[in-house]
PDB file of N, CA and C in Angstrom:
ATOM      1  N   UNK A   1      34.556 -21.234  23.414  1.00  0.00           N
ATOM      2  CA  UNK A   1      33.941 -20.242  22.546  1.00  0.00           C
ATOM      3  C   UNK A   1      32.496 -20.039  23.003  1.00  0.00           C
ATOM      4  N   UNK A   2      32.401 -18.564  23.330  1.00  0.00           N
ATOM      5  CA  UNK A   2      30.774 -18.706  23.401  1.00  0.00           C
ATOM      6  C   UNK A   2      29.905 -18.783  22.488  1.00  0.00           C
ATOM      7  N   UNK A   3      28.334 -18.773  23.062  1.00  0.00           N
ATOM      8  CA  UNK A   3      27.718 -19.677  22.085  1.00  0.00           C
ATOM      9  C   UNK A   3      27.391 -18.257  21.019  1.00  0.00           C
ATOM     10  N   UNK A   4      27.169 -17.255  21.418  1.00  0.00           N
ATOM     11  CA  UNK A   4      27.495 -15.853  20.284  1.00  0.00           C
ATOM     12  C   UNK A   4      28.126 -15.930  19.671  1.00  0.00           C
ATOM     13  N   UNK A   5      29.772 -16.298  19.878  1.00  0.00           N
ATOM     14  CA  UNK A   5      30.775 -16.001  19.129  1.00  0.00           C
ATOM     15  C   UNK A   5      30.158 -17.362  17.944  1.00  0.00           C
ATOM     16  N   UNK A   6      30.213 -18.414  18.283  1.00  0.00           N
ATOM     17  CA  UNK A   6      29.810 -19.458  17.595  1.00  0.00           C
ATOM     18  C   UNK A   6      28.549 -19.263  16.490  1.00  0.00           C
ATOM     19  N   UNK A   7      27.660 -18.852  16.636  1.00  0.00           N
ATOM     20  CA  UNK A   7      26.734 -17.727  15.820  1.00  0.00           C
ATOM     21  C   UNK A   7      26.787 -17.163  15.360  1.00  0.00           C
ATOM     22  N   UNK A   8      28.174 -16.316  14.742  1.00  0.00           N
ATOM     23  CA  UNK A   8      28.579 -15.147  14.313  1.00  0.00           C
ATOM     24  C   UNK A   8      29.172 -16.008  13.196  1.00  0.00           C
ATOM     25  N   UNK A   9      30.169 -16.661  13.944  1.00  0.00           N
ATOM     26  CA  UNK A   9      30.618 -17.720  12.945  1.00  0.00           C
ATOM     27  C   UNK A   9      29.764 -18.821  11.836  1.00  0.00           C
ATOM     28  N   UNK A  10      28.589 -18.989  12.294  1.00  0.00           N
ATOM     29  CA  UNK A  10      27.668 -19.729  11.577  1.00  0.00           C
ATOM     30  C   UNK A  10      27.458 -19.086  10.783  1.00  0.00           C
ATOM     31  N   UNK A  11      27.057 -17.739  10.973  1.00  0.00           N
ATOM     32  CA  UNK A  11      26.583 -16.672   9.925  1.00  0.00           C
ATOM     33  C   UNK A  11      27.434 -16.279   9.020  1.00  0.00           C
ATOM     34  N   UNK A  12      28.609 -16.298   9.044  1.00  0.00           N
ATOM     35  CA  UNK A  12      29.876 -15.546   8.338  1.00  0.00           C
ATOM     36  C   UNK A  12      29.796 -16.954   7.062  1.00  0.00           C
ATOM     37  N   UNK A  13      29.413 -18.171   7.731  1.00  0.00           N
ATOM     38  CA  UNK A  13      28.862 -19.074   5.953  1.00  0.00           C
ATOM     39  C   UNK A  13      27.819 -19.332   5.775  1.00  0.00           C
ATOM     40  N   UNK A  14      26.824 -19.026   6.596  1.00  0.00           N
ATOM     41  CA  UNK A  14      25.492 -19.064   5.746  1.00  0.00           C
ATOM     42  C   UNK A  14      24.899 -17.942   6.002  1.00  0.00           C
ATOM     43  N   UNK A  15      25.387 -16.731   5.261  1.00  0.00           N
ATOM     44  CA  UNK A  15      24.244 -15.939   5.104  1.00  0.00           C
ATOM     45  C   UNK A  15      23.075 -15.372   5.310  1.00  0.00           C
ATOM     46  N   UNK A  16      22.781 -16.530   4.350  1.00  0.00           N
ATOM     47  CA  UNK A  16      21.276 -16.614   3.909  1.00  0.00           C
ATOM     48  C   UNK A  16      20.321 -17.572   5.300  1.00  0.00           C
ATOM     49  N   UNK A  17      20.948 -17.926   5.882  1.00  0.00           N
ATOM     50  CA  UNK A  17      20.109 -18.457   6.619  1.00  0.00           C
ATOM     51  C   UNK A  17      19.841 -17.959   7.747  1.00  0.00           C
ATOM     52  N   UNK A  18      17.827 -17.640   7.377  1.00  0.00           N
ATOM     53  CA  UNK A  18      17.654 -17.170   8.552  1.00  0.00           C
ATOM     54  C   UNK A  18      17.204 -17.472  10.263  1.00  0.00           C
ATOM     55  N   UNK A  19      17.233 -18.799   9.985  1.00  0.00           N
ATOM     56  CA  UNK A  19      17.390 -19.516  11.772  1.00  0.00           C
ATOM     57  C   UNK A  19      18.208 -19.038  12.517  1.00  0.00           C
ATOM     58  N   UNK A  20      19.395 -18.851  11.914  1.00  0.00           N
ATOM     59  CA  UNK A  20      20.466 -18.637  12.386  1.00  0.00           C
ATOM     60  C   UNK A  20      20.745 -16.899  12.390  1.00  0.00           C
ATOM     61  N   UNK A  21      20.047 -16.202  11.471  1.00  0.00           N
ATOM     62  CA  UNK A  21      20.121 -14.686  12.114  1.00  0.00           C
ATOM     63  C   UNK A  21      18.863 -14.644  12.707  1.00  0.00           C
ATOM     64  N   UNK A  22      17.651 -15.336  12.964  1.00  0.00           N
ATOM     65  CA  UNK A  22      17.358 -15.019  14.254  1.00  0.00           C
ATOM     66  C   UNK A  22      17.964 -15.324  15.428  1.00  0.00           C
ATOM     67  N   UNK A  23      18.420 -16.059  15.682  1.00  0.00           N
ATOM     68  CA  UNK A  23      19.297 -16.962  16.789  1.00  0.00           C
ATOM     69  C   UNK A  23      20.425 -15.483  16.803  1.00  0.00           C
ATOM     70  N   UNK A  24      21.503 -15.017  15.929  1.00  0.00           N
ATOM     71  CA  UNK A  24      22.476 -13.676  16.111  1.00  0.00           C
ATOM     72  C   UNK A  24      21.231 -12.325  16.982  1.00  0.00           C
ATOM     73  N   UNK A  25      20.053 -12.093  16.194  1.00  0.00           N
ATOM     74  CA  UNK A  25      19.240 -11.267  17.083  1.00  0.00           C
ATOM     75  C   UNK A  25      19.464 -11.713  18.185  1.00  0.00           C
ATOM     76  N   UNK A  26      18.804 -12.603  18.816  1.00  0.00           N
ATOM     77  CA  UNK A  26      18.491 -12.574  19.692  1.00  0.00           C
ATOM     78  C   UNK A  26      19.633 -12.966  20.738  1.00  0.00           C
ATOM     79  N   UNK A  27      20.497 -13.010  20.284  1.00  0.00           N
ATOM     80  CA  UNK A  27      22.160 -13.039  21.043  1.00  0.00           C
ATOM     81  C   UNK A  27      22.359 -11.476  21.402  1.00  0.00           C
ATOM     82  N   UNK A  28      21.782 -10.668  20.624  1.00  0.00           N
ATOM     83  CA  UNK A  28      22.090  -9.296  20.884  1.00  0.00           C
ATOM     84  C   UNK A  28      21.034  -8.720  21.830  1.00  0.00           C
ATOM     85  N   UNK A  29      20.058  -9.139  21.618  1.00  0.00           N
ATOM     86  CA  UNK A  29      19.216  -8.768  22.801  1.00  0.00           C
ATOM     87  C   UNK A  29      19.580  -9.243  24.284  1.00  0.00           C
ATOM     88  N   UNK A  30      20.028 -10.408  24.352  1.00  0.00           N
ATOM     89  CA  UNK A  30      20.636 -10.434  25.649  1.00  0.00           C
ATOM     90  C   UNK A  30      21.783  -9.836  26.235  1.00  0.00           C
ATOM     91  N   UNK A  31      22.396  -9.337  24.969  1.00  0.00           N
ATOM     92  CA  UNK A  31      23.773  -8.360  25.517  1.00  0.00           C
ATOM     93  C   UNK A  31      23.007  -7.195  25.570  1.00  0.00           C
ATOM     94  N   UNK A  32      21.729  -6.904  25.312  1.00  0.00           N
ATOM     95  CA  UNK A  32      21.749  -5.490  25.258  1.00  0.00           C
ATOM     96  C   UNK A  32      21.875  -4.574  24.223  1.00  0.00           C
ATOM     97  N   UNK A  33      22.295  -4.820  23.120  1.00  0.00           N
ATOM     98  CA  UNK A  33      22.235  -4.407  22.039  1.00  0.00           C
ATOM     99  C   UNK A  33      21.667  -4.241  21.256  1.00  0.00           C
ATOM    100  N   UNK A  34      20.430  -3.657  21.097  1.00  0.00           N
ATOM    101  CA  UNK A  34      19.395  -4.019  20.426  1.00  0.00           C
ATOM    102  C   UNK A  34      19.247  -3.261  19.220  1.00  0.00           C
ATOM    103  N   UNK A  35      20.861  -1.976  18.613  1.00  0.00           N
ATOM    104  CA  UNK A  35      20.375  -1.744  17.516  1.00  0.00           C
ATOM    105  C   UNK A  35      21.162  -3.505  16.659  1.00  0.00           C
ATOM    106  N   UNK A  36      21.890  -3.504  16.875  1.00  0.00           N
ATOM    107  CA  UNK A  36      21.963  -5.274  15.916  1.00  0.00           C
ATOM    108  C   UNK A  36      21.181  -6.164  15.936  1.00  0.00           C
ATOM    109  N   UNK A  37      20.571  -5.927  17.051  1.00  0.00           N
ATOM    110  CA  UNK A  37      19.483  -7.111  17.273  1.00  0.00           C
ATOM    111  C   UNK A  37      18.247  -6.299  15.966  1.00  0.00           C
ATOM    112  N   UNK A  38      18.306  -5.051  15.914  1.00  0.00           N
ATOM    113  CA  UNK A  38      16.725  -4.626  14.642  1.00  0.00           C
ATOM    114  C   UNK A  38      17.575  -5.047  13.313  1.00  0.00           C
ATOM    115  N   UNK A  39      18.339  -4.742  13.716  1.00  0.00           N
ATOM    116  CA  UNK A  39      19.730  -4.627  11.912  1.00  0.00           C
ATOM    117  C   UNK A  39      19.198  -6.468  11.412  1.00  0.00           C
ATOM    118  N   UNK A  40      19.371  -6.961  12.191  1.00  0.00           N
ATOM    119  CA  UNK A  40      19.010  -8.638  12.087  1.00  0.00           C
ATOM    120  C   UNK A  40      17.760  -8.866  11.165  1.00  0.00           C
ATOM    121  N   UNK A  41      16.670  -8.295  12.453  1.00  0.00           N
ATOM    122  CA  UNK A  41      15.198  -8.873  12.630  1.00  0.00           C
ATOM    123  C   UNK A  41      15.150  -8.069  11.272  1.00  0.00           C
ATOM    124  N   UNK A  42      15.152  -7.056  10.989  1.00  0.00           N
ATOM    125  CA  UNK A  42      15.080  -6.188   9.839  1.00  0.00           C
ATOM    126  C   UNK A  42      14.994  -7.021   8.340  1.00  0.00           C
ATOM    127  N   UNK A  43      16.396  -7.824   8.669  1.00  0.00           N
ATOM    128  CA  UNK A  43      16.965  -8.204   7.338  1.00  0.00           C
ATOM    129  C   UNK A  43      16.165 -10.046   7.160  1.00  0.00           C
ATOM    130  N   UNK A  44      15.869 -10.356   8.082  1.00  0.00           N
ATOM    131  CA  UNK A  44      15.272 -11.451   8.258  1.00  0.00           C
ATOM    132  C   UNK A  44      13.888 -10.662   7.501  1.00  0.00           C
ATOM    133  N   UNK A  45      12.780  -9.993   7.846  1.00  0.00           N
ATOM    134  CA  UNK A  45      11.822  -9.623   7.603  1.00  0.00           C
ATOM    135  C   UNK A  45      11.496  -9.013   5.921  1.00  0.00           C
ATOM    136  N   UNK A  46      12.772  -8.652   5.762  1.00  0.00           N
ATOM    137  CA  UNK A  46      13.162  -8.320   4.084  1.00  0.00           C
ATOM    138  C   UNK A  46      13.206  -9.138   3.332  1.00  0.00           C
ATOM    139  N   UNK A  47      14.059 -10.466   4.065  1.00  0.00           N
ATOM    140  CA  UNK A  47      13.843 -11.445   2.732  1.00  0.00           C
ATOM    141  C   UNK A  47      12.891 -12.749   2.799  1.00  0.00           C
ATOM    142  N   UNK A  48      12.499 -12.555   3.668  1.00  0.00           N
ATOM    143  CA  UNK A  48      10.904 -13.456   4.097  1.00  0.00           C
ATOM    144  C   UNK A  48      10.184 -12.562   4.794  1.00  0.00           C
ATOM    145  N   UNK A  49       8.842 -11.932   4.318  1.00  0.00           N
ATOM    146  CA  UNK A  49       8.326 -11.113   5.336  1.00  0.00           C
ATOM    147  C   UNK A  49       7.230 -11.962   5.760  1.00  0.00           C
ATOM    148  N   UNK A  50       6.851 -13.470   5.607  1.00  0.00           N
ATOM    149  CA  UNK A  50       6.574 -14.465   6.271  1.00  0.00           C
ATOM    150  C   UNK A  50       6.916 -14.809   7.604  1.00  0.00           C
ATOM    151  N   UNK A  51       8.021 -14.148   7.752  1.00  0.00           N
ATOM    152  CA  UNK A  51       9.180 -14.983   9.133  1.00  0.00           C
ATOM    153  C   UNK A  51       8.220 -14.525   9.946  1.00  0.00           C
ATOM    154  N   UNK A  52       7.520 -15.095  10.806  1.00  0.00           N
ATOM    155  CA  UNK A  52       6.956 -14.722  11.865  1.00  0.00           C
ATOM    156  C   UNK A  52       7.249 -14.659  13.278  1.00  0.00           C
ATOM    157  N   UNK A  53       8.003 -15.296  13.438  1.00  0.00           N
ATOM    158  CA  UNK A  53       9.245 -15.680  15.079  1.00  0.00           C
ATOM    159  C   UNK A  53       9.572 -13.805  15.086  1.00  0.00           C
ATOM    160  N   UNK A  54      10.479 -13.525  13.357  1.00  0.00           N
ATOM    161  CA  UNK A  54      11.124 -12.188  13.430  1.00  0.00           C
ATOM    162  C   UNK A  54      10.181 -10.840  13.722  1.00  0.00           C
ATOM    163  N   UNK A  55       8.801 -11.078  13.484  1.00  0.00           N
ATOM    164  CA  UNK A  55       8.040 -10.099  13.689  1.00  0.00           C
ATOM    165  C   UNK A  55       7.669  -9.805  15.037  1.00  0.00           C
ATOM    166  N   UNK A  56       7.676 -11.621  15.850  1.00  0.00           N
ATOM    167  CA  UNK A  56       7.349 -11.650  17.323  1.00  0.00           C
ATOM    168  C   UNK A  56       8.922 -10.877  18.400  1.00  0.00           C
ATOM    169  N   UNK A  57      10.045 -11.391  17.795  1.00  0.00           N
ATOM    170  CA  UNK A  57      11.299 -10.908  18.554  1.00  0.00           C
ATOM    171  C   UNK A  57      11.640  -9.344  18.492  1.00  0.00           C
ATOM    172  N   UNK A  58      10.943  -9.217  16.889  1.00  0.00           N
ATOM    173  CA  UNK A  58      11.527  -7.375  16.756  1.00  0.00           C
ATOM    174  C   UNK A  58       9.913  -6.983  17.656  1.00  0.00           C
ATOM    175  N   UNK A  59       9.172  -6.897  17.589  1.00  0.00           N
ATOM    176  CA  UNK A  59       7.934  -6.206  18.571  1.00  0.00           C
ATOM    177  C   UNK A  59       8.769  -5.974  19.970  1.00  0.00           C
ATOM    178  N   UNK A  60       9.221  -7.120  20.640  1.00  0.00           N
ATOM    179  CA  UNK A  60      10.275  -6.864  21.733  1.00  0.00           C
ATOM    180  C   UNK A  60      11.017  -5.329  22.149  1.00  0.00           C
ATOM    181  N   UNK A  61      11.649  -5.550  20.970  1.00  0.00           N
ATOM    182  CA  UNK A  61      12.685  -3.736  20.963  1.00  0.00           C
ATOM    183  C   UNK A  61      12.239  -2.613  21.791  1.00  0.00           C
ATOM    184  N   UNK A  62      10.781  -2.352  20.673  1.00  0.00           N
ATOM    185  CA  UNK A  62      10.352  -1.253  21.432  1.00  0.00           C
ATOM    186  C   UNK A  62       9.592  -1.046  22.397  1.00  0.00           C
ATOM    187  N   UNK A  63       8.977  -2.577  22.838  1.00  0.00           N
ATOM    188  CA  UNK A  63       8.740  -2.650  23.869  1.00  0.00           C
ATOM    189  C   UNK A  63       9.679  -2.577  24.994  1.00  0.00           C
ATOM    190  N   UNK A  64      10.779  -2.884  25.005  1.00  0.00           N
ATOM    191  CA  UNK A  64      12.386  -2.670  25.844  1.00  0.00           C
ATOM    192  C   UNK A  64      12.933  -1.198  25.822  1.00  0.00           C
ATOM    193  N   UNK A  65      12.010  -0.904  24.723  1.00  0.00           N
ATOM    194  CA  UNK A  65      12.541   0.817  24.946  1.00  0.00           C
ATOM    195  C   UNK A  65      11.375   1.652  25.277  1.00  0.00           C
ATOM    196  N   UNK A  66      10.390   1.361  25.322  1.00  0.00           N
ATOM    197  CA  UNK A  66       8.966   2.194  26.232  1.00  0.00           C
ATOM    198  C   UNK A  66       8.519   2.630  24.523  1.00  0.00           C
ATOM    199  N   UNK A  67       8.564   2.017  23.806  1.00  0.00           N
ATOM    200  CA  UNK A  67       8.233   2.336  22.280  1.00  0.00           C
ATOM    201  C   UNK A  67       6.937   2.039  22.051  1.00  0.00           C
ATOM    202  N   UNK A  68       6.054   2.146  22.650  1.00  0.00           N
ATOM    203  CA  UNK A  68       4.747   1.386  22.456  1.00  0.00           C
ATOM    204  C   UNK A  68       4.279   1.825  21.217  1.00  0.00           C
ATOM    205  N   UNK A  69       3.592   3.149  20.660  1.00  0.00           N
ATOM    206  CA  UNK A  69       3.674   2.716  19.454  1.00  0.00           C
ATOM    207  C   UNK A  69       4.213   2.114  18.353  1.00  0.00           C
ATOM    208  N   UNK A  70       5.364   2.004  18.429  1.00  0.00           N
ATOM    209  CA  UNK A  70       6.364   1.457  17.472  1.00  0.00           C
ATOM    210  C   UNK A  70       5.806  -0.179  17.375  1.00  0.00           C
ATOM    211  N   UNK A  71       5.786  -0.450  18.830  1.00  0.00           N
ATOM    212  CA  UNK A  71       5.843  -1.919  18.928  1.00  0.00           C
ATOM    213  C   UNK A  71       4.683  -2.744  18.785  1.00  0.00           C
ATOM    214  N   UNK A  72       3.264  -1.663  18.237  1.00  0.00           N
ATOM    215  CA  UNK A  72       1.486  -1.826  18.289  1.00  0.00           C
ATOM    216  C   UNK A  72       1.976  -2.098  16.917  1.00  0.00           C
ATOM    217  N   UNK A  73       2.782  -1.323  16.057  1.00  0.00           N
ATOM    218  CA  UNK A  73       2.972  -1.420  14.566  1.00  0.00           C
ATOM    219  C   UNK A  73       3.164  -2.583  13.968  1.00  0.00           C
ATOM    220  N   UNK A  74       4.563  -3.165  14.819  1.00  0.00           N
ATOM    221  CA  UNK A  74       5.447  -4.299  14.422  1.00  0.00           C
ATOM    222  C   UNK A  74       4.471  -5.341  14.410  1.00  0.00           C
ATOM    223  N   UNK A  75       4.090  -5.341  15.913  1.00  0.00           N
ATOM    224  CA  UNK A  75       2.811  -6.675  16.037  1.00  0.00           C
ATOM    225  C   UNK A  75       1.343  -6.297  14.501  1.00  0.00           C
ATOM    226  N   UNK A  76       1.202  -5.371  14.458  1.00  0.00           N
ATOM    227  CA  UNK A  76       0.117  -5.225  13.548  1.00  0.00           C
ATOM    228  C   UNK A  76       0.525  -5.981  12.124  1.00  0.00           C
ATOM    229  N   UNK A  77       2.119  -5.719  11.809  1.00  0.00           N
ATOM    230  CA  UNK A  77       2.748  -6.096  10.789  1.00  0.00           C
ATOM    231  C   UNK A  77       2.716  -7.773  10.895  1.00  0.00           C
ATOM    232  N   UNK A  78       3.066  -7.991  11.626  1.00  0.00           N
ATOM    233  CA  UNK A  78       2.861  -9.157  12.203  1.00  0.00           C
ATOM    234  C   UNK A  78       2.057 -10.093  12.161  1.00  0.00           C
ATOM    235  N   UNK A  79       1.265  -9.529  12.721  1.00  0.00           N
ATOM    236  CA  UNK A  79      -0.516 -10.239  12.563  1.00  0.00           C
ATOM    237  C   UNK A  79      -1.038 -10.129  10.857  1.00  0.00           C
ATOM    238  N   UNK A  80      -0.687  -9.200  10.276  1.00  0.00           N
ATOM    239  CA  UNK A  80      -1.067  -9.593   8.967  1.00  0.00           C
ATOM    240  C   UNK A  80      -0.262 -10.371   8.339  1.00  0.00           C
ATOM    241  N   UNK A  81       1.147 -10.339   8.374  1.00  0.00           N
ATOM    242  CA  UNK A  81       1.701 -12.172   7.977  1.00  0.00           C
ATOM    243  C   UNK A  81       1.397 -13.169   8.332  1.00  0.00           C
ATOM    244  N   UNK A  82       1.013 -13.467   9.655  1.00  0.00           N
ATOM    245  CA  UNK A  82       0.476 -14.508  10.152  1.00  0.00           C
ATOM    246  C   UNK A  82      -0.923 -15.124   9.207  1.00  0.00           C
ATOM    247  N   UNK A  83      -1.552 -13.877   8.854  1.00  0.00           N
ATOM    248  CA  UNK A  83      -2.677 -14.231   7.891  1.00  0.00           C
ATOM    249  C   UNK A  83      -2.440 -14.670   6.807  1.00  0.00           C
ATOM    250  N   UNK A  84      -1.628 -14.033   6.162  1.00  0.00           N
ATOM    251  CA  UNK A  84      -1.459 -14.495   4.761  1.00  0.00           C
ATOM    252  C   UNK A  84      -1.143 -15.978   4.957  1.00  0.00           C
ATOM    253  N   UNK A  85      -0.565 -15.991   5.835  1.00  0.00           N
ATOM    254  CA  UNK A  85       0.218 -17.559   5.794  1.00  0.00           C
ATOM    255  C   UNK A  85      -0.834 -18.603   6.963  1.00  0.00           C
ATOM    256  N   UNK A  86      -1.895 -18.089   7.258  1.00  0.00           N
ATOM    257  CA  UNK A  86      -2.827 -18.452   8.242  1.00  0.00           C
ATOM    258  C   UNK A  86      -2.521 -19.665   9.464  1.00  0.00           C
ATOM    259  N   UNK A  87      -1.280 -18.890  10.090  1.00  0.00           N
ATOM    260  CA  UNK A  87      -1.242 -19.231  11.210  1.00  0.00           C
ATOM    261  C   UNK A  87      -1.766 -18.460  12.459  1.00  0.00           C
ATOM    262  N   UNK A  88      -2.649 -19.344  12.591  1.00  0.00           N
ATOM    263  CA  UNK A  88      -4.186 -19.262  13.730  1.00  0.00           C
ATOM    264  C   UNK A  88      -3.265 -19.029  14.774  1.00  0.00           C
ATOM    265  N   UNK A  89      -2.014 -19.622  15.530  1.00  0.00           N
ATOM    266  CA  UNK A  89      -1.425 -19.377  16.759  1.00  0.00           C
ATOM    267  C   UNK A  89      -0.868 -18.373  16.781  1.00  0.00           C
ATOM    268  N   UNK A  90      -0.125 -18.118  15.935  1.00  0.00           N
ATOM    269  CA  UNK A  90       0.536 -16.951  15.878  1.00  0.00           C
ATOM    270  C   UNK A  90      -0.274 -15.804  15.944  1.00  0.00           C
ATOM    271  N   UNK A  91      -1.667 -15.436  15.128  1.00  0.00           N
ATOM    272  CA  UNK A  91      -2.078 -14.617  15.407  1.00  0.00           C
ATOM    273  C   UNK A  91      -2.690 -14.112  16.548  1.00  0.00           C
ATOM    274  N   UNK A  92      -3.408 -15.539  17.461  1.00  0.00           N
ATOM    275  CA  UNK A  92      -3.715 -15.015  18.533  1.00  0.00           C
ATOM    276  C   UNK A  92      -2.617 -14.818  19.429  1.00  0.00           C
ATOM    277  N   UNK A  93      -1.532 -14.886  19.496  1.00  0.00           N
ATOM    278  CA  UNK A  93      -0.725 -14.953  20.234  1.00  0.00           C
ATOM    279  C   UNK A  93      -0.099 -13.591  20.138  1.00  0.00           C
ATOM    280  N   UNK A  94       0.279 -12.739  19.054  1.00  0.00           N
ATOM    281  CA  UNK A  94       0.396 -11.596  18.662  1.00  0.00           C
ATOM    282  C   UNK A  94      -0.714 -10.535  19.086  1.00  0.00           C
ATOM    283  N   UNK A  95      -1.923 -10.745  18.799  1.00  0.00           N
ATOM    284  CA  UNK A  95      -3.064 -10.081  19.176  1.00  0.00           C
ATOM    285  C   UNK A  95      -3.337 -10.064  20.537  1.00  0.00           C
ATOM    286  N   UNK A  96      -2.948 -11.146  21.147  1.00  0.00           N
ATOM    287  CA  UNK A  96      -2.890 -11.098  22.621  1.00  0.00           C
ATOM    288  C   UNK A  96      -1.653 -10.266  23.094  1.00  0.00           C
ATOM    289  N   UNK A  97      -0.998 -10.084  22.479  1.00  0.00           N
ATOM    290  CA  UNK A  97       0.356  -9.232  23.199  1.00  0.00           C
ATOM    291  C   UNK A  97       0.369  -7.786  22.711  1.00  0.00           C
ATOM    292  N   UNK A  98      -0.293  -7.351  21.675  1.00  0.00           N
ATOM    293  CA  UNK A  98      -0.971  -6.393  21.537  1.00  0.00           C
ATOM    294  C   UNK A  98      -1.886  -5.808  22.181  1.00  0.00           C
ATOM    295  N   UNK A  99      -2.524  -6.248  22.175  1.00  0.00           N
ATOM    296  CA  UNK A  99      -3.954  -6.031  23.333  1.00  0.00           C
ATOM    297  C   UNK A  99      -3.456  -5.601  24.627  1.00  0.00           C
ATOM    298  N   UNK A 100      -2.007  -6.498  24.965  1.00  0.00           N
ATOM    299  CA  UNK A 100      -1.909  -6.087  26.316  1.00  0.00           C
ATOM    300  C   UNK A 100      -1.243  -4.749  26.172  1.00  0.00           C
ATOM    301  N   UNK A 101      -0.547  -3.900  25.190  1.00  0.00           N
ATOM    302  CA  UNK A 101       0.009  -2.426  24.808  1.00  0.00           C
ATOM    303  C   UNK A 101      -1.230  -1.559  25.024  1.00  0.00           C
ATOM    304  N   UNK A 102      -2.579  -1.720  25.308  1.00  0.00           N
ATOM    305  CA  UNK A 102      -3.371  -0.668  24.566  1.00  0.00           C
ATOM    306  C   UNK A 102      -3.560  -0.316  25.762  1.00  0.00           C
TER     307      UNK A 102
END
C-alpha cells in the first residue's frame, strides 16, 4: 500500500486531525494535484487558523503556479498567525520567503 493510499485511510478515521491532513496535502502536491492539496490546506486553516506549517505549504501553490500575488497574500496571512501565536521562527522564515516574491 502506498504511503498516500495509507493517508487517505488515516483520514477516513480521524477527521479531525490535522497532522494528518497536512501530511494528505502534501501527498497531493507531489502528485501534482494541487487543487486537493488547497481543498486540504484550506480546511486545516479553517479550523485552526494558528496552523502555521498549513500557511507555509499552501503559500507553495501559487508559487507552483506563477501566482505571486496570491502567494505574497498567503505568506502575509501567515506571518500574522505566526504573531498572534509569537513564533519568532516562523515569522522570519515566512518573511524571508516573501521578500524573496517581491
Amino acid at each position: 500500500m502506498s504511503r498516500g493510499i495509507h493517508r487517505l485511510n488515516i483520514f477516513d478515521k480521524e477527521p479531525e486531525n490535522l497532522p494528518d491532513m497536512l501530511g494528505l496535502a502534501i501527498e497531493w502536491v507531489a502528485l501534482k494535484d494541487y487543487k486537493n492539496a488547497e481543498v486540504y490546506l484550506k480546511r486545516i486553516i479553517e479550523r485552526d487558523s494558528n496552523y502555521i506549517e498549513a500557511y507555509k505549504q499552501y503559500a507553495e501553490l501559487p508559487e507552483i503556479l506563477n501566482n505571486i500575488e496570491e502567494a505574497k497574500i498567503i505568506y502575509s496571512k501567515g506571518i500574522e498567525a505566526a504573531k498572534r501565536i509569537e513564533d519568532i521562527q516562523s515569522i522570519k522564515e515566512m518573511e524571508d520567503l516573501l521578500n524573496e516574491l517581491k
